[in-house]
N, C-alpha and C. Protein backbone atom coordinates (compact mmCIF):
# COMPACT_ATOMS: atom_id res chain seq x y z
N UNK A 1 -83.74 -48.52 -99.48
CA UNK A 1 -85.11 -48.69 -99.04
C UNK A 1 -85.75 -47.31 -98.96
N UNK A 2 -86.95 -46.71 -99.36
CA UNK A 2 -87.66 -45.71 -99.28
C UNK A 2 -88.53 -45.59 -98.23
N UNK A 3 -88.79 -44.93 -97.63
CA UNK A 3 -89.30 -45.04 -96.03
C UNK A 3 -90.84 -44.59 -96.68
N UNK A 4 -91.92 -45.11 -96.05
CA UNK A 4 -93.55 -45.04 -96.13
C UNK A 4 -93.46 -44.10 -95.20
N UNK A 5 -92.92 -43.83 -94.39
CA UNK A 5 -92.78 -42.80 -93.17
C UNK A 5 -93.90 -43.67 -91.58
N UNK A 6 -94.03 -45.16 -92.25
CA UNK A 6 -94.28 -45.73 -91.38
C UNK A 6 -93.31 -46.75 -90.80
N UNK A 7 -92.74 -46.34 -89.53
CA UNK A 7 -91.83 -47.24 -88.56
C UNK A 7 -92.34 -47.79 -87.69
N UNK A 8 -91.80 -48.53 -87.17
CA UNK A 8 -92.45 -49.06 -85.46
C UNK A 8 -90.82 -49.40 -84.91
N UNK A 9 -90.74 -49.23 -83.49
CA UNK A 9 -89.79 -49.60 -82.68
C UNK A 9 -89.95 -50.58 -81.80
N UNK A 10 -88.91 -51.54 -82.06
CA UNK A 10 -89.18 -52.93 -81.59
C UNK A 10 -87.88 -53.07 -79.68
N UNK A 11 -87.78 -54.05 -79.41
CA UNK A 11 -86.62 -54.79 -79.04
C UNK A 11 -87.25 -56.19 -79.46
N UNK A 12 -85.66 -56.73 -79.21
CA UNK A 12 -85.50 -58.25 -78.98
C UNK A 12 -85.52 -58.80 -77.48
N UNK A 13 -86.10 -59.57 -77.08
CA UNK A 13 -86.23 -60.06 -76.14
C UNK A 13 -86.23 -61.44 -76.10
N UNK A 14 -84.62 -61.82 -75.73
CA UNK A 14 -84.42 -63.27 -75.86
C UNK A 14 -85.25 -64.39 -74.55
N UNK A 15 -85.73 -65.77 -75.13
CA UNK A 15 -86.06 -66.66 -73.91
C UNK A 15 -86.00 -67.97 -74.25
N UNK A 16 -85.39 -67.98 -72.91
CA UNK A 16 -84.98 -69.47 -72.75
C UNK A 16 -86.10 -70.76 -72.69
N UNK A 17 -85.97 -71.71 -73.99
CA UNK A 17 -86.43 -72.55 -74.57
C UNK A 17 -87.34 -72.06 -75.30
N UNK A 18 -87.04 -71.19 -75.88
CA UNK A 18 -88.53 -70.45 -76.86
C UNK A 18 -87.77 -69.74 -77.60
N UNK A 19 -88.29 -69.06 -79.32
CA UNK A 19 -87.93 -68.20 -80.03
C UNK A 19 -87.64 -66.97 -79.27
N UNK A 20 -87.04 -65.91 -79.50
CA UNK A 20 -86.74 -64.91 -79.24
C UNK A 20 -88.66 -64.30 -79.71
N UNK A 21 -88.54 -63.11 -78.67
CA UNK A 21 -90.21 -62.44 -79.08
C UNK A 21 -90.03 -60.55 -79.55
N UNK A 22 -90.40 -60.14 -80.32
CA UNK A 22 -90.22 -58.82 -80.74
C UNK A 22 -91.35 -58.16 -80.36
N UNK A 23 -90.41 -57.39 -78.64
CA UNK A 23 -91.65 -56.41 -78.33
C UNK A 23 -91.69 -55.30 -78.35
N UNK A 24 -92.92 -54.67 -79.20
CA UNK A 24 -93.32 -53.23 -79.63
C UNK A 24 -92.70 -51.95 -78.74
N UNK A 25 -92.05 -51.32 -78.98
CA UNK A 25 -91.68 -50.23 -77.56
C UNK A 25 -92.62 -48.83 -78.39
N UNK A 26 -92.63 -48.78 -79.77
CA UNK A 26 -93.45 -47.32 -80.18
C UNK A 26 -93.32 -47.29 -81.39
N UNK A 27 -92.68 -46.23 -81.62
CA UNK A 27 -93.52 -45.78 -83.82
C UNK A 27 -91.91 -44.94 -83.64
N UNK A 28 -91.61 -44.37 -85.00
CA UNK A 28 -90.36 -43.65 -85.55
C UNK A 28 -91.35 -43.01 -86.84
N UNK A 29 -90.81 -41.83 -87.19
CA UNK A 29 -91.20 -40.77 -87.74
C UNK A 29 -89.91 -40.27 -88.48
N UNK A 30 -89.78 -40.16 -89.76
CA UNK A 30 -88.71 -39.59 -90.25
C UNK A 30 -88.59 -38.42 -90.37
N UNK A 31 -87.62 -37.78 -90.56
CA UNK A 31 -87.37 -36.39 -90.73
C UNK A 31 -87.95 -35.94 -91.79
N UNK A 32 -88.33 -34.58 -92.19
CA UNK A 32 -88.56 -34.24 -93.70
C UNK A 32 -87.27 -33.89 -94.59
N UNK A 33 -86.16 -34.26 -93.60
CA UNK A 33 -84.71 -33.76 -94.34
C UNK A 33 -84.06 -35.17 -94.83
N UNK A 34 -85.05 -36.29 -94.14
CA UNK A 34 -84.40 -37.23 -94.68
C UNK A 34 -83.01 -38.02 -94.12
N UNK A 35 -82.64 -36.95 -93.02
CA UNK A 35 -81.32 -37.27 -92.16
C UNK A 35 -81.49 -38.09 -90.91
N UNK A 36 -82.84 -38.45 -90.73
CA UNK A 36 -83.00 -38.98 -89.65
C UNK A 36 -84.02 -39.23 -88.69
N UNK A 37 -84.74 -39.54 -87.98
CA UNK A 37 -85.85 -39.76 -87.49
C UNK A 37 -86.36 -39.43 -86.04
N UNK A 38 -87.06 -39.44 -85.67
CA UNK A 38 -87.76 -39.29 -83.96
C UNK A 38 -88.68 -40.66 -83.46
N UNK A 39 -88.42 -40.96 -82.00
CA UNK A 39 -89.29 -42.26 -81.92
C UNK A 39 -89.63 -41.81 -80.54
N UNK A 40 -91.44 -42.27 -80.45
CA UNK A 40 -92.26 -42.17 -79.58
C UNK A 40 -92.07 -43.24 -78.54
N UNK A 41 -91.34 -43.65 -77.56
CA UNK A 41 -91.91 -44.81 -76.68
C UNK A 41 -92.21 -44.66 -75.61
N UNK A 42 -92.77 -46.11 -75.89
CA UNK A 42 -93.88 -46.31 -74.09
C UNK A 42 -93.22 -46.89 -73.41
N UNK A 43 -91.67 -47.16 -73.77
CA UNK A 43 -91.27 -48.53 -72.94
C UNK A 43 -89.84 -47.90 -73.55
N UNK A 44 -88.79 -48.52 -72.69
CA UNK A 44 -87.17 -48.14 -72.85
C UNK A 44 -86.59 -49.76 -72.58
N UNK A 45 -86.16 -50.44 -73.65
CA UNK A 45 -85.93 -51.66 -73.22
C UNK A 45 -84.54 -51.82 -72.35
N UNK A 46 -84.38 -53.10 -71.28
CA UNK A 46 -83.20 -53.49 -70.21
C UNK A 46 -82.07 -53.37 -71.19
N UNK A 47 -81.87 -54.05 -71.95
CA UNK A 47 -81.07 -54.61 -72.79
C UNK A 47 -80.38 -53.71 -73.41
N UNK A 48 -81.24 -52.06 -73.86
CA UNK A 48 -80.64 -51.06 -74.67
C UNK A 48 -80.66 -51.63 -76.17
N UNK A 49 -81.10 -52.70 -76.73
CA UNK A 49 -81.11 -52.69 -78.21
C UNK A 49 -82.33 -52.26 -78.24
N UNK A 50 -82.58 -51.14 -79.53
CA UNK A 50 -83.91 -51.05 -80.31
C UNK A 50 -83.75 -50.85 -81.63
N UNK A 51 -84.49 -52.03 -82.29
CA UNK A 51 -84.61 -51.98 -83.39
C UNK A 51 -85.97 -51.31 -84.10
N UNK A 52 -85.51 -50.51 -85.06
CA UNK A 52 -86.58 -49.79 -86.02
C UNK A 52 -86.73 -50.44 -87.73
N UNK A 53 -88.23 -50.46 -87.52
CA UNK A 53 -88.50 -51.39 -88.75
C UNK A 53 -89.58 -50.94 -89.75
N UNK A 54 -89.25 -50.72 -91.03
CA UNK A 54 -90.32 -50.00 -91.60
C UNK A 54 -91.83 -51.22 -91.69
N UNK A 55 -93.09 -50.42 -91.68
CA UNK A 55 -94.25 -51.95 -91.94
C UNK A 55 -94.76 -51.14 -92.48
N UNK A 56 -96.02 -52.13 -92.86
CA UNK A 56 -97.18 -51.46 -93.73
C UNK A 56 -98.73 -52.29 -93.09
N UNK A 57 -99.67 -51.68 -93.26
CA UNK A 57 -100.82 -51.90 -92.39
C UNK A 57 -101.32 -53.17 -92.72
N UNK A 58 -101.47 -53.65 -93.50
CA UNK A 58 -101.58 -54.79 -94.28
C UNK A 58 -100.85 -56.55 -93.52
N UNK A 59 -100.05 -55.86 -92.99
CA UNK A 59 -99.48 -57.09 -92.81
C UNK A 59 -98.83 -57.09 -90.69
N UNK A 60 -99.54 -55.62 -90.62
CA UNK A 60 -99.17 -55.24 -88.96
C UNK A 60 -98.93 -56.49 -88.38
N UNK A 61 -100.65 -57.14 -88.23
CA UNK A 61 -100.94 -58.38 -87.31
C UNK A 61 -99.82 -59.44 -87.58
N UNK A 62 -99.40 -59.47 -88.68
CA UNK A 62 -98.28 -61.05 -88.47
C UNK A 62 -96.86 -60.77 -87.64
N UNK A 63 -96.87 -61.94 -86.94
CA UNK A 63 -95.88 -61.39 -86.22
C UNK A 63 -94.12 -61.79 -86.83
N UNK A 64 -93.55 -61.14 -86.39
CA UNK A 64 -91.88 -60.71 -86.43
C UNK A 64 -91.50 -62.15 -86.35
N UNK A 65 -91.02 -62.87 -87.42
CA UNK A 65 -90.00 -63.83 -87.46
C UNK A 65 -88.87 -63.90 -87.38
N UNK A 66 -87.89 -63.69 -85.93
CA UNK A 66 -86.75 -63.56 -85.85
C UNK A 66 -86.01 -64.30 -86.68
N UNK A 67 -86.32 -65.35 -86.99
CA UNK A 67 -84.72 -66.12 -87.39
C UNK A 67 -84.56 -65.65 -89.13
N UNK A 68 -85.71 -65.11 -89.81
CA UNK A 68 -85.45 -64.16 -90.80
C UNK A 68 -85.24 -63.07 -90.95
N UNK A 69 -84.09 -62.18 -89.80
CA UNK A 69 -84.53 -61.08 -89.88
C UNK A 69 -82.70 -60.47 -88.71
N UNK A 70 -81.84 -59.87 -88.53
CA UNK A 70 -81.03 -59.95 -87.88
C UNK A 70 -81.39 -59.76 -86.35
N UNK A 71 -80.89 -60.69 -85.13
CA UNK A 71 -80.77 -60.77 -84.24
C UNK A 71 -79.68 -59.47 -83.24
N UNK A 72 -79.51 -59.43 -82.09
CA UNK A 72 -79.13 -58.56 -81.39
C UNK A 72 -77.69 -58.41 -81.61
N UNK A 73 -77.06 -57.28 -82.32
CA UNK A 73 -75.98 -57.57 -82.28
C UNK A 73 -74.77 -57.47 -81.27
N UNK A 74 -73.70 -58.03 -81.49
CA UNK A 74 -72.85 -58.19 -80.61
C UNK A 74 -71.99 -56.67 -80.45
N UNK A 75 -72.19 -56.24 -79.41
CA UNK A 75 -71.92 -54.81 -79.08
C UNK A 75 -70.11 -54.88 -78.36
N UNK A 76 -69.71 -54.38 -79.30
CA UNK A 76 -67.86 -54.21 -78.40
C UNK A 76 -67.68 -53.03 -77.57
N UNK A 77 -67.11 -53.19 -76.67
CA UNK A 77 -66.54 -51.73 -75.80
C UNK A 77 -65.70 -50.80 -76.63
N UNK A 78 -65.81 -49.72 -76.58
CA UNK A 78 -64.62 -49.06 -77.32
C UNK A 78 -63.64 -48.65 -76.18
């Protein structure tokens, strides 16, 4: 995937009897080295998952269809 150098930083936020909802925490910025990125947030989610997702302006407003898209993954202890 080639990065637009436009990200946004999400979580998942699961609820009971309802779809899961994907809420905005900020933006990601890639490196100019290409190794890696920086992310602005307004918000630090409970949960500790954040997902980063490349978009394009065009299609901002529609919202995040979880069940096409991977869910929270299952995190092991080391």
């Amino acid at each position: 995937m080639s990065l637009n150098g436009k990200l946004r930083v999400y979580t998942i936020v699961e609820r009971a009897g309802a779809s899961p909802y994907w809420l905005r925490l900020g933006n990601a910025v890639p490196h100019k080295d290409g190794k890696g990125f920086s992310m602005n947030l307004q918000a630090v989610p409970v949960s500790g998952l954040i997902v980063v997702r490349q978009y394009d302006e065009e299609n901002d407003a529609a919202p995040v269809d979880t069940d096409n898209h991977e869910r929270a993954p299952d995190l092991m202890e080391a």
